[in-house]
Each structure stands twice: as C-alpha cells, then as structure tokens.
Protein backbone atom coordinates (compact mmCIF):
# COMPACT_ATOMS: atom_id res chain seq x y z
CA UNK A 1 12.70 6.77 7.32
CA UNK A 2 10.14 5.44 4.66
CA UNK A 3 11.97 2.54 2.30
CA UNK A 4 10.08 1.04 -0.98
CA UNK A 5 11.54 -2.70 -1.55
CA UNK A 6 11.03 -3.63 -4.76
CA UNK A 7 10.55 -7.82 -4.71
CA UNK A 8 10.36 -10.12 -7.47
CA UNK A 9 6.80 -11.12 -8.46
CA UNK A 10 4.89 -13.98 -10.21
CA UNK A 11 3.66 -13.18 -13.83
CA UNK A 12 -0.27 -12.22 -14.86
CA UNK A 13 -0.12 -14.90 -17.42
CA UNK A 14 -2.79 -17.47 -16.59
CA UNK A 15 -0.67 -19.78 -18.44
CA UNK A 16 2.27 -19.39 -16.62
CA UNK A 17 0.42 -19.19 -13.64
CA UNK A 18 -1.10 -22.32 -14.13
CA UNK A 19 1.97 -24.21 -14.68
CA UNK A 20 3.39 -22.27 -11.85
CA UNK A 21 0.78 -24.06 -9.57
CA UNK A 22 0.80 -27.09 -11.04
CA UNK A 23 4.91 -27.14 -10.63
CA UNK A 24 4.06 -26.07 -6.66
CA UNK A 25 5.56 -28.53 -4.43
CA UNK A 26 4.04 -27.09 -1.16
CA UNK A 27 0.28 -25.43 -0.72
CA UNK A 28 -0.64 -22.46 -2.10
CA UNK A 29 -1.10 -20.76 0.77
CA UNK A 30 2.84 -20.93 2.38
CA UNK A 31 3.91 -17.59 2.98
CA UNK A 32 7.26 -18.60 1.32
CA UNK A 33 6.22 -18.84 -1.48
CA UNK A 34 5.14 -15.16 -1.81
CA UNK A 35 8.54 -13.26 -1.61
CA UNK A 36 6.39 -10.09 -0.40
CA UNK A 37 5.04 -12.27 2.51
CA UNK A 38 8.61 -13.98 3.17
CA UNK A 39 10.37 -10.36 3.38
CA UNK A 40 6.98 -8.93 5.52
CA UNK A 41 7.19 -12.17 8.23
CA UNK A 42 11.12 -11.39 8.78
CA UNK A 43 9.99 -7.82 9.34
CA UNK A 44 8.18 -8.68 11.95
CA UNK A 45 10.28 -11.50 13.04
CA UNK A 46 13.29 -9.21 13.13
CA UNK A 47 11.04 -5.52 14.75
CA UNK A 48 9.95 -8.19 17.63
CA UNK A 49 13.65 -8.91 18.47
CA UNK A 50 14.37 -5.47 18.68
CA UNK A 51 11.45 -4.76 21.25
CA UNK A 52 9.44 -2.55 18.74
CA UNK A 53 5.61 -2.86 17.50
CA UNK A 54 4.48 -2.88 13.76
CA UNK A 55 1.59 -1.40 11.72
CA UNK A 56 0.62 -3.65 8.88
CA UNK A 57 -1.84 -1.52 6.40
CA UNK A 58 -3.48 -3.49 2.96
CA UNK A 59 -6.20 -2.34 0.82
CA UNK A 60 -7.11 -5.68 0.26
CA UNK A 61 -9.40 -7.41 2.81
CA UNK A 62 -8.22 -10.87 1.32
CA UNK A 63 -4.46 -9.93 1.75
CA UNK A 64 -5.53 -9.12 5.20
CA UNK A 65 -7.19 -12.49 6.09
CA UNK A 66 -3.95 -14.24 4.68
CA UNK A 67 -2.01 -12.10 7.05
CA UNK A 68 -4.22 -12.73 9.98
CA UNK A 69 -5.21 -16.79 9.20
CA UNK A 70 -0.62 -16.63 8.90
CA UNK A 71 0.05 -15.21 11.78
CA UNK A 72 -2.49 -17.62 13.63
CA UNK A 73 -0.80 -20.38 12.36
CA UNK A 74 2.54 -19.37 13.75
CA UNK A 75 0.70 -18.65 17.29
CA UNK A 76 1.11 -15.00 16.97
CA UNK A 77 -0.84 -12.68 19.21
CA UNK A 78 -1.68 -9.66 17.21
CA UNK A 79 -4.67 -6.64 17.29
CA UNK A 80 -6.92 -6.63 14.00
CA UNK A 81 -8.84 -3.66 12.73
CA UNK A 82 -10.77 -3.28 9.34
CA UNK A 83 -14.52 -2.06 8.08
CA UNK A 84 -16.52 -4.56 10.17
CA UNK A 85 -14.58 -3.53 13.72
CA UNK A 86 -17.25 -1.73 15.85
CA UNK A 87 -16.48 2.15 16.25
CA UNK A 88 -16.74 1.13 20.29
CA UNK A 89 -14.28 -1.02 20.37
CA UNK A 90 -11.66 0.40 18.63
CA UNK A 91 -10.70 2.70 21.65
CA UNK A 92 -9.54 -0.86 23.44
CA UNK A 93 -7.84 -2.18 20.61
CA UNK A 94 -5.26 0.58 20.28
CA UNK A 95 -5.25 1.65 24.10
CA UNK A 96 -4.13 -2.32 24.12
CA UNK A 97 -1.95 -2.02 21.70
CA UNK A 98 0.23 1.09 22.56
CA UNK A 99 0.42 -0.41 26.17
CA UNK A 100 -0.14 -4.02 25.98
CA UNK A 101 2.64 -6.80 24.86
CA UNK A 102 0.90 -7.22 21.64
CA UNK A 103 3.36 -6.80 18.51
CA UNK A 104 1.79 -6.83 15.66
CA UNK A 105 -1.58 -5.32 14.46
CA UNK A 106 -2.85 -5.96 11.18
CA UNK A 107 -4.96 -2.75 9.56
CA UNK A 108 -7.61 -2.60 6.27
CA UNK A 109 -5.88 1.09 5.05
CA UNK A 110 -9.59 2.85 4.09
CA UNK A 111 -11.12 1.48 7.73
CA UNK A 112 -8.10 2.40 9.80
CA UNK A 113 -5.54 4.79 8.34
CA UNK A 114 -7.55 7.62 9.82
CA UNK A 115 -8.21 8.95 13.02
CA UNK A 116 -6.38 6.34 15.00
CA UNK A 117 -3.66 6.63 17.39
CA UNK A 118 -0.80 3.91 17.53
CA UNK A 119 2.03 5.31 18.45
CA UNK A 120 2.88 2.15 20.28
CA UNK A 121 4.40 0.95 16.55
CA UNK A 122 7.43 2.25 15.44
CA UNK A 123 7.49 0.06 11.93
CA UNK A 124 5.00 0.35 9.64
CA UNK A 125 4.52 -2.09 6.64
CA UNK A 126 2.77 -1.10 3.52
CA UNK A 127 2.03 -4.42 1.18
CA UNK A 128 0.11 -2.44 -1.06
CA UNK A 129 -0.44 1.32 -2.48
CA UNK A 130 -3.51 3.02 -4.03
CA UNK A 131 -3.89 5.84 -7.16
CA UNK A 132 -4.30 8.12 -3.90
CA UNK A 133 -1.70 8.41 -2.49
CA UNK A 134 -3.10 10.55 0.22
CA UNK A 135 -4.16 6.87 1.70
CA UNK A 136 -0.72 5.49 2.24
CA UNK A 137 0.34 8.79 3.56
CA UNK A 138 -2.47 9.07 6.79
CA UNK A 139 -1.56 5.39 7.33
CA UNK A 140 1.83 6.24 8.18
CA UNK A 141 0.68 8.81 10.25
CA UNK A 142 -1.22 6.41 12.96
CA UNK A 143 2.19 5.86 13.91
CA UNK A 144 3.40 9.67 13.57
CA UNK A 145 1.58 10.35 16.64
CA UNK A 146 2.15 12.40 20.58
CA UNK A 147 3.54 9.79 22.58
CA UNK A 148 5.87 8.04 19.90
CA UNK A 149 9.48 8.31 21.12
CA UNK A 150 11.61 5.91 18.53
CA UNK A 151 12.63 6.37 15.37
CA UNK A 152 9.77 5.42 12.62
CA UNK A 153 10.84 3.25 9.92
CA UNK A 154 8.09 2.66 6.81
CA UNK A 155 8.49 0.03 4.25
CA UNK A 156 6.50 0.09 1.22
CA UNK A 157 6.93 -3.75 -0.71
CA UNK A 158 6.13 -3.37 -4.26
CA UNK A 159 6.41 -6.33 -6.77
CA UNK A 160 9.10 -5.50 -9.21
CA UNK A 161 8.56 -5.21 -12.61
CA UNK A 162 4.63 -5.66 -12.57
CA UNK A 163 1.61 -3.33 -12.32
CA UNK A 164 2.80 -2.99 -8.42
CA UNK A 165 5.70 -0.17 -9.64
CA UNK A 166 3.11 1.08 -12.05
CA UNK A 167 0.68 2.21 -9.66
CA UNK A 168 3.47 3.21 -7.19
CA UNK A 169 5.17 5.12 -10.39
CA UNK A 170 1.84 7.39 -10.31
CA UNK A 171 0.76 7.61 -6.54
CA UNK A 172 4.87 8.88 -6.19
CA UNK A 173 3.74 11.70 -9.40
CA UNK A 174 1.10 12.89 -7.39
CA UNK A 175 3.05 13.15 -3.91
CA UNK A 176 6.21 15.12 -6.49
CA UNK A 177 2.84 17.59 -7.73
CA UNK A 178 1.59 18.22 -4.12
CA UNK A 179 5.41 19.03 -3.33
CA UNK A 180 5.88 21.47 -5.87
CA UNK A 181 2.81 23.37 -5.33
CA UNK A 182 2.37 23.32 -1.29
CA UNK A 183 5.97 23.76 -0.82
CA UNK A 184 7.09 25.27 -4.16
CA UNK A 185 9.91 22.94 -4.50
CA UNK A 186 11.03 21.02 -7.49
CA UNK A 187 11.99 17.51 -6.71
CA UNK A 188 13.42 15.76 -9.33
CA UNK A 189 10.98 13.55 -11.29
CA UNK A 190 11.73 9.74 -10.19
CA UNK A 191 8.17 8.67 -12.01
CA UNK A 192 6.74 8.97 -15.30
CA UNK A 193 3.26 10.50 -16.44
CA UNK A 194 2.41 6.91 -18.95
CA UNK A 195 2.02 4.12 -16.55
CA UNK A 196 -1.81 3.86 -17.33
CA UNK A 197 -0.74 0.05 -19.05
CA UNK A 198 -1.27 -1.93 -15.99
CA UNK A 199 -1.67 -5.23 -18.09
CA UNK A 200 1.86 -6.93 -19.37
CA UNK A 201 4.24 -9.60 -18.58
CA UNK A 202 6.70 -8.95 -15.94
CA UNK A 203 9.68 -6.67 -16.66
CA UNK A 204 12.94 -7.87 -15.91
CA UNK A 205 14.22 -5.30 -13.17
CA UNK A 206 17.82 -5.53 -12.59
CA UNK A 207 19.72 -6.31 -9.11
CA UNK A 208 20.36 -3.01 -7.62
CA UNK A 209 23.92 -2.09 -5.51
CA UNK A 210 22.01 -2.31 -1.93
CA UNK A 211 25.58 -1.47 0.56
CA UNK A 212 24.40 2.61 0.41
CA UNK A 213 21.31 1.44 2.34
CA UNK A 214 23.47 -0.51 5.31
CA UNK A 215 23.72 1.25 8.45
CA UNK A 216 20.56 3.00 8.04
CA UNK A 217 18.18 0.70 9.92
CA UNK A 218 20.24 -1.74 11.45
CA UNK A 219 17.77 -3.95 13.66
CA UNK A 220 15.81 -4.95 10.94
CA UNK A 221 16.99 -3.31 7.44
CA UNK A 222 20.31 -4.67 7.81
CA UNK A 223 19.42 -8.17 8.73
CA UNK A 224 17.54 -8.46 5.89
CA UNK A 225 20.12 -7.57 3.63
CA UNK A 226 22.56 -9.88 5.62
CA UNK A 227 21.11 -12.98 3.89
CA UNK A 228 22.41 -13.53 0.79
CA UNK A 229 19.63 -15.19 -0.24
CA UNK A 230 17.07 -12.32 0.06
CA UNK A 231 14.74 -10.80 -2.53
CA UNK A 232 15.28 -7.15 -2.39
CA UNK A 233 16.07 -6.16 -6.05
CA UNK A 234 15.90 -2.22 -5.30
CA UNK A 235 15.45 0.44 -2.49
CA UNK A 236 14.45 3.68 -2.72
CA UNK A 237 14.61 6.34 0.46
CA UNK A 238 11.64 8.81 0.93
CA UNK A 239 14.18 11.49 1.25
CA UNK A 240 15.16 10.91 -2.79
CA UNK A 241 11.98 11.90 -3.99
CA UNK A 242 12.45 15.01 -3.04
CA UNK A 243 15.99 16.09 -4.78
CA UNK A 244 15.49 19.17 -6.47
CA UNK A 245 15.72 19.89 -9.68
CA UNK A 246 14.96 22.78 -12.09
CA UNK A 247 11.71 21.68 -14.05
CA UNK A 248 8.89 23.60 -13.98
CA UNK A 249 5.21 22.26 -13.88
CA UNK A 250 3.23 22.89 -16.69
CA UNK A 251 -0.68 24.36 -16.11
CA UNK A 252 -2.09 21.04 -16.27
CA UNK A 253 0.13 19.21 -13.54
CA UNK A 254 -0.08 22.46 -11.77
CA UNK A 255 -3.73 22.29 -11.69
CA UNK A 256 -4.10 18.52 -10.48
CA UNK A 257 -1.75 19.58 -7.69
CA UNK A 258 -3.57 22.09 -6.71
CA UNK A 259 -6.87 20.15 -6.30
CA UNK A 260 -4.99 17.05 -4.50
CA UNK A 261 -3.87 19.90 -2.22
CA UNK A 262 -7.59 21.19 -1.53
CA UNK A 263 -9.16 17.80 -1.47
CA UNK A 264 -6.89 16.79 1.17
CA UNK A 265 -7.85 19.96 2.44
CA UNK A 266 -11.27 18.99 3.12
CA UNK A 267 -10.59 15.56 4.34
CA UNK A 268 -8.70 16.47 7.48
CA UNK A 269 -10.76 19.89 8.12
CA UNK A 270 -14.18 18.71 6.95
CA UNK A 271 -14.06 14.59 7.40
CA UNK A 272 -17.58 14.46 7.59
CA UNK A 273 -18.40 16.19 4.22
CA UNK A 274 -15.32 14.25 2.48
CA UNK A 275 -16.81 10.82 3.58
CA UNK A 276 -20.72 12.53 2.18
CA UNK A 277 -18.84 13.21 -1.20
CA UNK A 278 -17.42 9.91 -1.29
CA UNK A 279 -20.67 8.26 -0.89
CA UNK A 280 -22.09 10.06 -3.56
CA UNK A 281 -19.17 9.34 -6.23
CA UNK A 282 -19.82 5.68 -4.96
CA UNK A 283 -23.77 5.56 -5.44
CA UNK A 284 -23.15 7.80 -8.84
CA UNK A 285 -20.32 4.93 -10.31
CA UNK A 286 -23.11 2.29 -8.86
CA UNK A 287 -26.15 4.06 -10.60
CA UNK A 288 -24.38 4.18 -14.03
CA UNK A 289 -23.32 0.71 -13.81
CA UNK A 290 -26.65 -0.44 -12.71
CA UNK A 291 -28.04 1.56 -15.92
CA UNK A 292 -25.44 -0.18 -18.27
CA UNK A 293 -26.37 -3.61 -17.27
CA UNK A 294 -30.40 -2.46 -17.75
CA UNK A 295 -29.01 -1.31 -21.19
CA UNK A 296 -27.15 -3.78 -22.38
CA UNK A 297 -30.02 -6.68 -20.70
CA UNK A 298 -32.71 -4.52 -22.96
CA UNK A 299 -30.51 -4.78 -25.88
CA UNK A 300 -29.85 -9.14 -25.52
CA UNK A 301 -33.66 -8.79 -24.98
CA UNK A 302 -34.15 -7.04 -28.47
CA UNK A 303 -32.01 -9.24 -30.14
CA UNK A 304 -33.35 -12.66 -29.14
CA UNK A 305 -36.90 -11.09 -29.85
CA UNK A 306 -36.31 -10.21 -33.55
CA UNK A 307 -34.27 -13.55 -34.06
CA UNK A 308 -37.25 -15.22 -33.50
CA UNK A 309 -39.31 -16.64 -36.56
C-alpha cells in the first residue's frame, strides 16, 4: 500500500522566512519543528513498536545528514548507505540489515534505490520525489524483494501547497502516461500538465476527511491519525491513480510515454549503458555551462576594456 501525506510547509519567502527564524524559540535544527520530520520520526517510532524495519530514501544528501546526525541524537542504531559507501561493503550492510536488530536504514535514492536487496523493511519512507519518477519507483522496490513476507506499506510526505505537490503533480503524469501505454489503461487524470511554476507562496490546501483511510494500516497509519494534533492535511492511495477513465492520450503524451517506457527499458536490461548515457548528458550540461561562464567572463572582459579612457 503506497500513501502520499500531504503536510503543511514553511513559505519560500525569505522574508517570512526570516521572521520565521527570528520568531524560533528552539534551534533550527529540532526535528519538530519540520512537520515532515515530526510525522517521519513517529513513523519510525510507531514501525519499531510493531517489530517491522524501515527504508528511508532522499535525494538530498543534506536531508540525509539531518536524518542521520537526528537519529544519533536520539541513540538510534541505524544502517547508512549513499554515493561515498564502498561497493564492498554494501553486501554487509544489507545482509545486516535484513537479519540483524537494526531498524532503521537511511538511503541517498540515486546511490541506493538500485540493485539492492532489503527485504528485511517492510515500510518505506519517501521525504522527497524527483521529475523521474522511475527513481521513487526502484526505491520502493529494494523492499519488493524474494524473502519479504509482510505487507509493504510506502509513504510518500510531500509539503502541501508548495513546489513539493508540484513536482509530485508531474512525476504522478508520467507514472498515468507509462500506464496507459504499457498497460493500455486509462486511469483517470489526478495531475495536471502546467505545474512548470515551481516559484510562489504557499497555497492554502484545505483539511481533507481522513476516516476512509482508518483501518488500512493500523500499526502505524492509524496511530498517526489518532492524534488530534497531527499534520496530515490529505492522503492519497496508490491504488487511486489508477481509476479508469475514458480519455484518450493525444500523440504527444503518447510519445513521451512511450520513451519513459524504453528508457526504463534500458536501465534494468542494459544498466551499464544507461549509467554511460547518463555520464555523457552530465559532462554535455557541464561543458555548456563551462562555455557560458567563458562567454559571459569574455564579454565583462570586453566591456571593462572599452570603458577604459
């Protein structure tokens, strides 16, 4: 069962946010003060009374450090794997975690939401989501795995109202197009094609009816709608993508379906020339950039020349 919980967030205003901080009665750094963290540490609090193991995935190697230096603090034994964790040694990390007493591991998505096994978590957490949503998807899978015998519950947090739904609004558009064209279904559309404004104030996002959702995960779900003081605004179900409807996709949409459906393709049959293509989109984007700054540093170069008497 894969959940998004939609959480209020701070605004981008540097104005507000400085007189957010400046109104801050405790450090900035206290997990309770992030509702995202506050709903993520009951997750775990609540998936560790229940006797099962959880998956934490973030794109963001500074979101990870919080959630590593946090769980420290609280004296929390966890397993850690991101970009700078030696090929070698991952091998011990998950045969320790799938077997070991270890509850919590804490994963960067691009280093570790392929070609791992950790089937010793039933719970995955997603605190962020990517364009691609291809990336979410093989994260979930590390705990999709032979050898997993509970239920799998996935929660995606998302900020409401802020850039958060935006990105998941398009990454969910993409998933709908892959649908339609793999499976020839036609889910109904719960995203829309112009969330490209990723810059605005946050929305206000009204307090969804959450009692439909009781019952459904009842060890950890269900506690956390228990408090009445919690900051779940919205849930949304994997399975209600995926209602049908009766719209068809135009050529375009059909098209970038298509080619989400063949790149994917080539990253699980042909990993090795997927990462090679990668590498070269990287080094391309860093080669035009690099020639932009020489272009724009020859141009301040010109200028100060002929302003000079």
């Amino acid at each position: 069962m894969t959940e998004t919980l939609r959480v209020r967030g701070l605004a981008d205003s540097e104005t507000l946010i400085q007189e957010a901080f400046e109104a801050l009665a405790e450090p900035l750094d206290t997990p309770s003060l992030s509702n995202k963290m506050h709903i993520l540490f009951e997750i775990l609090r609540f998936s560790e009374e229940a006797n099962d193991k959880v998956l934490v995935f973030t794109h963001s190697i500074p979101t990870l450090e919080y959630v590593s230096d946090q769980l420290n603090k609280a004296g929390k034994t966890y397993s850690r794997i991101d970009g700078m964790t030696l090929v070698k040694n991952r091998q011990d990390i998950t045969k320790n975690f799938n077997e070991g007493t270890v509850n919590v591991c804490v994963v960067s998505t691009r280093a570790g939401g392929v070609g791992l096994n950790l089937f010793g978590a039933n719970r995955v957490v997603i605190l962020d989501q990517h364009f691609n949503p291809m990336w979410e998807q093989q994260a979930v899978g590390r705990s999709y795995r032979i050898g997993q015998e509970k239920a799998v519950f996935v929660y995606r947090l998302a900020a409401a109202g802020t850039f958060e739904q935006a990105i998941q609004n398009q990454g969910l558009f993409k998933e709908q197009l892959a649908t339609r064209v793999v499976d020839r279904k036609n889910p109904t559309r719960r995203a829309f094609l112009g969330a490209g404004d990723y810059i605005f104030e946050p929305k206000h996002v009204e307090q969804k009816d959450l009692e439909p959702y009781k019952g459904k995960d009842p060890f950890v779900l269900d506690r956390l709608l228990a408090d009445p003081g919690n900051k779940i605004l919205s849930i949304t179900p994997t399975e209600t993508f995926y209602t049908e409807d009766g719209i068809e996709l135009t050529a375009a949409e059909e098209k970038e379906a298509e080619q989400m459906f063949k790149d994917e393709q080539v990253r699980r049959q042909q990993q090795q020339a997927h990462l090679a293509a990668e590498k070269k989109r990287l080094e391309d984007h860093q080669a035009h950039l690099a020639a932009e700054k020489k272009k724009e540093k020859d141009r301040l170069k010109t200028v100060q020349q002929a302003s000079k008497p």
